[in-house]
Protein backbone atom coordinates (compact mmCIF):
# COMPACT_ATOMS: atom_id res chain seq x y z
CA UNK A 1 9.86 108.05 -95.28
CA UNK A 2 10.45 109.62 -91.52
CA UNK A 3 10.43 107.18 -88.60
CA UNK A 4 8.12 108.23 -86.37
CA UNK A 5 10.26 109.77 -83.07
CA UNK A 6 9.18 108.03 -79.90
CA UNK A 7 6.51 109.56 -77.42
CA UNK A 8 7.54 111.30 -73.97
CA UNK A 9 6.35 108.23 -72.42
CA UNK A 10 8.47 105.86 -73.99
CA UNK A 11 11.45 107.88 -73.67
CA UNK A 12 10.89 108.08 -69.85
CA UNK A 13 10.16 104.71 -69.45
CA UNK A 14 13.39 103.72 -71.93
CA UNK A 15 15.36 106.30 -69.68
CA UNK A 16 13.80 104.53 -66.44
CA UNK A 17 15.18 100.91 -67.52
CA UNK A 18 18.46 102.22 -68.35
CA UNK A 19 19.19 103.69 -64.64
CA UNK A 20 17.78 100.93 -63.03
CA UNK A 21 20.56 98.95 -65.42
CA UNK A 22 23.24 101.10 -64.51
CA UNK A 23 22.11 100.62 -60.30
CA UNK A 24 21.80 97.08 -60.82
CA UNK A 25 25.25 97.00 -62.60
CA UNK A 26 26.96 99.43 -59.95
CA UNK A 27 25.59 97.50 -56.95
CA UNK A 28 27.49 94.04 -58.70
CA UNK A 29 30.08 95.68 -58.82
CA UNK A 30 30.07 96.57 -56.03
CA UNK A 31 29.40 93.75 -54.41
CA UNK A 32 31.90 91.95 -56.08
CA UNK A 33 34.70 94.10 -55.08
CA UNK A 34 34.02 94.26 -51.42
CA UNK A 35 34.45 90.51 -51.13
CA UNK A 36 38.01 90.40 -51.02
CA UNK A 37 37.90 93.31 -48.50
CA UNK A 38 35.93 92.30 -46.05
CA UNK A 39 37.75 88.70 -45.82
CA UNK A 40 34.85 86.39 -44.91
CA UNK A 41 34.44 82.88 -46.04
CA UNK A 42 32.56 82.05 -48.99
CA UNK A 43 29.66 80.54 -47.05
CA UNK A 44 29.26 83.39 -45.21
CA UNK A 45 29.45 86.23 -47.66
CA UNK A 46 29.36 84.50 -51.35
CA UNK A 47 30.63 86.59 -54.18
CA UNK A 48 28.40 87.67 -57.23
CA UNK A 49 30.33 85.74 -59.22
CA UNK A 50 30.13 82.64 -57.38
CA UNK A 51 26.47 83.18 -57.23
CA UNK A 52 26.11 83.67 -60.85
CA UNK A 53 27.90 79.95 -61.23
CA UNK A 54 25.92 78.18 -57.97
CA UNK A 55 22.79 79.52 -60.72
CA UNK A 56 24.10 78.28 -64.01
CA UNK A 57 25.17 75.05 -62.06
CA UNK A 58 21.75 74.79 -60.96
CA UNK A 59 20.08 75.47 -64.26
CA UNK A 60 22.42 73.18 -66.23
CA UNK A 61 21.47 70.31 -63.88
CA UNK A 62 17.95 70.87 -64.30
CA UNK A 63 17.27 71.72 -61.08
CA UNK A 64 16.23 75.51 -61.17
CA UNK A 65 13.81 75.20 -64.21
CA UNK A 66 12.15 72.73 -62.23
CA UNK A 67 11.92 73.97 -58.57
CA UNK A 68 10.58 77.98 -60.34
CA UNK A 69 7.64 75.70 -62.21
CA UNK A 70 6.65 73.78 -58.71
CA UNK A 71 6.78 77.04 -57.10
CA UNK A 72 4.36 78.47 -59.65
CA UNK A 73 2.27 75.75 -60.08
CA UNK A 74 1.71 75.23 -56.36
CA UNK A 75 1.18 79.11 -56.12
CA UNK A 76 -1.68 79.08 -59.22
CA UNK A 77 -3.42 76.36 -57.59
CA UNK A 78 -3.46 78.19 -54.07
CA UNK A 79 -3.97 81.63 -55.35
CA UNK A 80 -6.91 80.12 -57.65
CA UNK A 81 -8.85 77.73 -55.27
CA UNK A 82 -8.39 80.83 -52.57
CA UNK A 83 -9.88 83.85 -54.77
CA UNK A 84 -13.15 81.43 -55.90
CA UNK A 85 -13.57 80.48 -52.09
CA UNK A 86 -13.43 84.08 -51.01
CA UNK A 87 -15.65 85.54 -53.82
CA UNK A 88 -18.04 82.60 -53.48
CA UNK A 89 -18.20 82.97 -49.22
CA UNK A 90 -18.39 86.55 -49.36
CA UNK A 91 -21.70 86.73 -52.03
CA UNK A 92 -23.20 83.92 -49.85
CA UNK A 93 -22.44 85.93 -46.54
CA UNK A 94 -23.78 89.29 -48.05
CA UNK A 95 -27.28 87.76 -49.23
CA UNK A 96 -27.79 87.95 -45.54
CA UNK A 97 -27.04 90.89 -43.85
CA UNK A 98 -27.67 89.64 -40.48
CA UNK A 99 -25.26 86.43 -40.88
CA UNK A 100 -23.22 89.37 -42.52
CA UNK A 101 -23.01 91.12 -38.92
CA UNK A 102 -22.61 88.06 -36.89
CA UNK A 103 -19.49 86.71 -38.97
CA UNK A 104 -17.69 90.10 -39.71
CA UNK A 105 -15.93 89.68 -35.93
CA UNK A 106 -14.99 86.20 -36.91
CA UNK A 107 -13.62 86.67 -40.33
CA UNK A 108 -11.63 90.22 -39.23
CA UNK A 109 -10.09 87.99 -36.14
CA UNK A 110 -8.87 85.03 -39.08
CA UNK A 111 -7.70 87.86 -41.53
CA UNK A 112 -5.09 88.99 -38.68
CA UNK A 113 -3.92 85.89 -38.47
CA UNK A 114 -1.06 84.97 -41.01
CA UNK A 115 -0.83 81.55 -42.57
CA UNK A 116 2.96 81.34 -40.76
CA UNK A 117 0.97 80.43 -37.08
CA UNK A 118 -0.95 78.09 -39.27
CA UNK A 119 1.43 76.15 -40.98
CA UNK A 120 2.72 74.07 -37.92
CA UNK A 121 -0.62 73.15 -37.17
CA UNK A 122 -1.13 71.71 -40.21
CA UNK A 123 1.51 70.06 -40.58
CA UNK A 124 0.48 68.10 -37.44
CA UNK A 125 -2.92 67.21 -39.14
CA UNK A 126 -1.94 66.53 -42.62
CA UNK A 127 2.17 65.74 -42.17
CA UNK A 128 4.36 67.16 -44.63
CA UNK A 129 3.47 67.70 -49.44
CA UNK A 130 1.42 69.39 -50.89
CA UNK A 131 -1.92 69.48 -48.96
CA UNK A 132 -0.14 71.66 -46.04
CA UNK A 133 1.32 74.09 -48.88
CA UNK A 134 -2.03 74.89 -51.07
CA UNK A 135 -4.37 74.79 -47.70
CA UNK A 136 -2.54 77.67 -46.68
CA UNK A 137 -2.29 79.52 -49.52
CA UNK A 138 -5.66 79.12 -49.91
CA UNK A 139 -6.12 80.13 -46.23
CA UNK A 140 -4.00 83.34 -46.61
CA UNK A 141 -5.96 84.58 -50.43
CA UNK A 142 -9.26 83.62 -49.30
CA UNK A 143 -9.86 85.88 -46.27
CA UNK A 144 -8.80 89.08 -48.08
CA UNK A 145 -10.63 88.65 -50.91
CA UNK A 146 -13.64 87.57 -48.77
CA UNK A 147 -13.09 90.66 -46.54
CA UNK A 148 -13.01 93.43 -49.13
CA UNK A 149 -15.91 91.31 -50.98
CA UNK A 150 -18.03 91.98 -48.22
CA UNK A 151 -16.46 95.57 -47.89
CA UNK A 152 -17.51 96.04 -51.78
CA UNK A 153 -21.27 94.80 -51.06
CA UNK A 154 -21.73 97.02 -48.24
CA UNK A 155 -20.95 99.42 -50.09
CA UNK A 156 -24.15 98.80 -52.74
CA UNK A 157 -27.21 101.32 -52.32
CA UNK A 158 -30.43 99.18 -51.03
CA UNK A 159 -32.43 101.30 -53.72
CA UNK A 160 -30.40 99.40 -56.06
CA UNK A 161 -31.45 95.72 -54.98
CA UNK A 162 -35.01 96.78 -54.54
CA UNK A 163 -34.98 98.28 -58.07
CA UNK A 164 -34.22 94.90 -59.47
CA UNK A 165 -36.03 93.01 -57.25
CA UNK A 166 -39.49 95.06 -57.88
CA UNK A 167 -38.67 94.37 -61.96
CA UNK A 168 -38.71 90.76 -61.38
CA UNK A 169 -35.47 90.12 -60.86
CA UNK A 170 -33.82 86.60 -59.36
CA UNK A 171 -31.90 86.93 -56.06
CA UNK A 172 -29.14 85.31 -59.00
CA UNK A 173 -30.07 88.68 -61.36
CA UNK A 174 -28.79 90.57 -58.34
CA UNK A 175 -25.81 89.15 -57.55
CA UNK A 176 -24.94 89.16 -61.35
CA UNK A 177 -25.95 92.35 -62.34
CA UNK A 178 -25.66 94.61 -59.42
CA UNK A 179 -23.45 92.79 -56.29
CA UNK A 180 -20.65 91.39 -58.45
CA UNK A 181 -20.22 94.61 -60.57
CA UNK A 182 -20.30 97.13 -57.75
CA UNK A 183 -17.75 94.69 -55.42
CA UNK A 184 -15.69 93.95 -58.40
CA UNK A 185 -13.07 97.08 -57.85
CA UNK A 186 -12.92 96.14 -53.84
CA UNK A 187 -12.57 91.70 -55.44
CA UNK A 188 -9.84 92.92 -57.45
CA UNK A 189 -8.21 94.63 -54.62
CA UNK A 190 -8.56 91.49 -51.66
CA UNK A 191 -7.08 89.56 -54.57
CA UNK A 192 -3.67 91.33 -55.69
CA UNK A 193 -3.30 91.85 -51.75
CA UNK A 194 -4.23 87.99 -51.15
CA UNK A 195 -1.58 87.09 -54.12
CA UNK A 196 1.36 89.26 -52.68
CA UNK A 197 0.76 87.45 -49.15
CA UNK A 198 0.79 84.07 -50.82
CA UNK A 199 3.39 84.37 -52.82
CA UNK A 200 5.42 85.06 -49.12
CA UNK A 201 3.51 82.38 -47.65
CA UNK A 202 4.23 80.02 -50.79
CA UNK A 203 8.30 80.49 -49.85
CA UNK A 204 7.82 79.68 -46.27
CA UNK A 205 5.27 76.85 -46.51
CA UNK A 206 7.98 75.47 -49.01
CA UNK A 207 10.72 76.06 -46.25
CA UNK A 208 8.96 73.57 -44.18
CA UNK A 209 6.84 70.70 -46.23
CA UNK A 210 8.16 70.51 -49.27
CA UNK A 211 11.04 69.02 -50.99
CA UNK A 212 11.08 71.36 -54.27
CA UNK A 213 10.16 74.60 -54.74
CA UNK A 214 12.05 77.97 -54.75
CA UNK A 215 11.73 77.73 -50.53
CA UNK A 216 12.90 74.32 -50.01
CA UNK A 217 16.28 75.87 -52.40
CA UNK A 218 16.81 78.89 -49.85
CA UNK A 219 16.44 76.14 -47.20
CA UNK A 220 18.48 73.32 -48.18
CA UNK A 221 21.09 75.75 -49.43
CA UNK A 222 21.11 77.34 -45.76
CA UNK A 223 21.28 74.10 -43.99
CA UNK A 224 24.43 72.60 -46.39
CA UNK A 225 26.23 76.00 -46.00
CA UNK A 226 25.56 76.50 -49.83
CA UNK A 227 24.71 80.30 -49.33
CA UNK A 228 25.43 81.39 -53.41
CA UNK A 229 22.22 78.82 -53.84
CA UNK A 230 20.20 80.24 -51.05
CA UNK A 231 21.28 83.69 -52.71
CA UNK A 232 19.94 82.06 -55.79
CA UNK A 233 16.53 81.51 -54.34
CA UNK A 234 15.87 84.89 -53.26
CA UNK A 235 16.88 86.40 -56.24
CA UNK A 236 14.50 84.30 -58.04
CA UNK A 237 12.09 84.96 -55.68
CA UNK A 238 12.20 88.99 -56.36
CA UNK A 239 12.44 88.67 -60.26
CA UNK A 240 9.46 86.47 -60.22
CA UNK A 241 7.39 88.69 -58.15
CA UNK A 242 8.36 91.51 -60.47
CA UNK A 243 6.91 89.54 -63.32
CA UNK A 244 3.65 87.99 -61.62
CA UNK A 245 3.02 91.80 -60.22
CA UNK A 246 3.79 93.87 -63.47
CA UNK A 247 3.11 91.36 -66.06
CA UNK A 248 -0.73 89.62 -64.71
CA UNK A 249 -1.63 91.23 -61.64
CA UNK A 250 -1.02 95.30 -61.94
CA UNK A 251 -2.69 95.42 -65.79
CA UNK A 252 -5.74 92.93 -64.91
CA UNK A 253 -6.27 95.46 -61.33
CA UNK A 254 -6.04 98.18 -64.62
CA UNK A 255 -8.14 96.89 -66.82
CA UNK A 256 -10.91 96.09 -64.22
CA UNK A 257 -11.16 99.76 -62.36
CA UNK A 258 -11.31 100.80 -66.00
CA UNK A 259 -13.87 98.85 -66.84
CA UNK A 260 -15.97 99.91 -63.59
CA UNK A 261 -14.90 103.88 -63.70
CA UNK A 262 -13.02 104.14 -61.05
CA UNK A 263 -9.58 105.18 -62.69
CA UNK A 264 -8.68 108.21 -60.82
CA UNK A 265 -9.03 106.42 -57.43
CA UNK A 266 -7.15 103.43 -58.24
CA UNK A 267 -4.21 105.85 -59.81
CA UNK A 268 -4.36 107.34 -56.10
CA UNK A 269 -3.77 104.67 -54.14
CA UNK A 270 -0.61 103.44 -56.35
C-alpha cells in the first residue's frame, strides 16, 4: 500500500515551521551567549536561561496558569460585550440615515481616541478591578466595529431596501436579510481590528488596575527588578496573540468573506 506523498502546500508550510525553528533557536543562542559579553547585571539584561527558570518558577507556583486565564477571561468578556455594542449601535444608527450623518463626526472623533487617555479617567470614576479593565476594552472594540458597521451599510444599494420593503418586508426583514449580510465582511473586519487593539489595551489596563493578569506580571516584575518575569510576560503576551490571531480570529475573518464572496479581496488586503 503507498503512503500518499504530502501536497506542495504542506511541504511549504512544514518547510516554513522548520526555519522559523531554526531563527527562534539561533536568536537563543544568541542571546544567551552575548550575556556574558556584554557584562550587565542580571536585572538589567536577564539571560535566556534565567528567563526560562523565572517561567517554570512561575508555572510551578501556580502563578502563570492563573494570571494567562484572567488575562483571557477579562479579554473575552471585553472583546464580547464590545463587538454586540458596536454591531447593535451601528444597525440602530443606520436605520436612520440622518442620525447616521449627524453622529458620523462624533463617533470618527471617539475612534481616534485610544482607550490609554481613557483609562486614568476611569480609574478616577470607578477606582481600581475589573470595571476600569472591561469598560475599556469594551470602549476600544466597540467603536471599530461600530465604524466599519456603518461603513458596511452605506455601502447597501437603496434599490435593495425598497425591494424588500415593497414585498412586505419588516424594517427587522431588512436588517436580517439584507443590512447584516451586506455589512457582515466590513463587521468582521471592525472586529479582528477591535480585538488586536484590545488585546494591547487589555496589557496596559492590567498595568494599572489590576492585581493579576499577564500586565500586572510585566509590571510587578519591572517595579521588584525581576526583569526574567517581566520578560516572561511579554513573551506570553506574543505567543498568545499568535494563537488568538491564527487559531479564532484569521479562519472565522476566512470563513465569513467566504461565505459572502468576497475571497479575492480579503486575500488582497492580507
Amino acid at each position: 500500500m503507498r503512503v500518499p506523498r504530502p501536497g506542495l502546500g504542506e511541504r511549504l508550510r512544514s518547510g516554513r515551521v522548520l526555519k522559523g525553528a531554526i531563527g527562534l533557536l539561533l536568536v537563543l543562542v544568541a542571546w544567551q551567549v552575548s550575556v556574558p559579553l556584554v557584562g550587565l547585571p542580571e536585572y538589567f539584561y536577564p539571560s535566556a536561561l534565567a528567563v526560562w527558570r523565572a517561567c517554570l518558577e512561575l508555572i510551578h507556583k501556580g502563578i502563570l496558569p492563573v494570571y494567562v486565564a484572567d488575562s483571557l477571561g477579562r479579554y473575552a468578556a471585553g472583546v464580547g460585550l464590545g463587538t454586540l455594542i458596536g454591531v447593535t449601535l451601528g444597525l440602530l444608527i443606520s436605520l436612520h440615515r440622518g442620525t447616521a450623518r449627524l453622529l458620523a463626526p462624533l463617533i470618527n472623533f471617539l475612534y481616534a481616541i485610544v482607550e490609554v487617555a481613557w483609562i486614568p479617567l476611569f480609574v478616577i470614576w470607578w477606582g481600581y478591578g475589573l470595571k476600569v479593565i472591561l469598560v475599556s476594552l469594551i470602549y476600544v472594540v466597540a467603536f471599530p466595529v461600530l465604524y466599519n458597521t456603518l461603513v458596511g451599510i452605506r455601502t447597501v444599494p437603496q434599490v435593495y431596501l425598497n425591494a424588500v420593503r415593497s414585498l412586505g418586508g419588516s424594517r427587522w426583514q431588512v436588517i436580517r436579510e439584507v443590512l447584516v449580510p451586506a455589512a457582515l465582511p466590513n463587521i468582521i473586519t471592525g472586529f479582528r481590528v477591535g480585538a488586536g487593539f484590545a488585546f494591547r489595551g487589555l496589557i496596559f489596563a492590567e498595568m494599572i488596575a489590576a492585581k493579576t493578569g499577564l500586565g500586572y506580571l510585566i509590571f510587578e516584575g519591572t517595579a521588584h527588578h525581576q526583569t526574567a518575569r517581566t520578560i516572561v510576560g511579554m513573551i506570553c503576551m506574543g505567543v498568545l496573540w499568535l494563537g488568538i490571531d491564527n487559531v479564532y480570529l484569521k479562519p472565522f475573518e476566512r470563513a465569513t468573506v467566504e461565505r459572502w464572496g468576497t475571497v479575492v479581496a480579503a486575500e488582497e488586503r492580507g
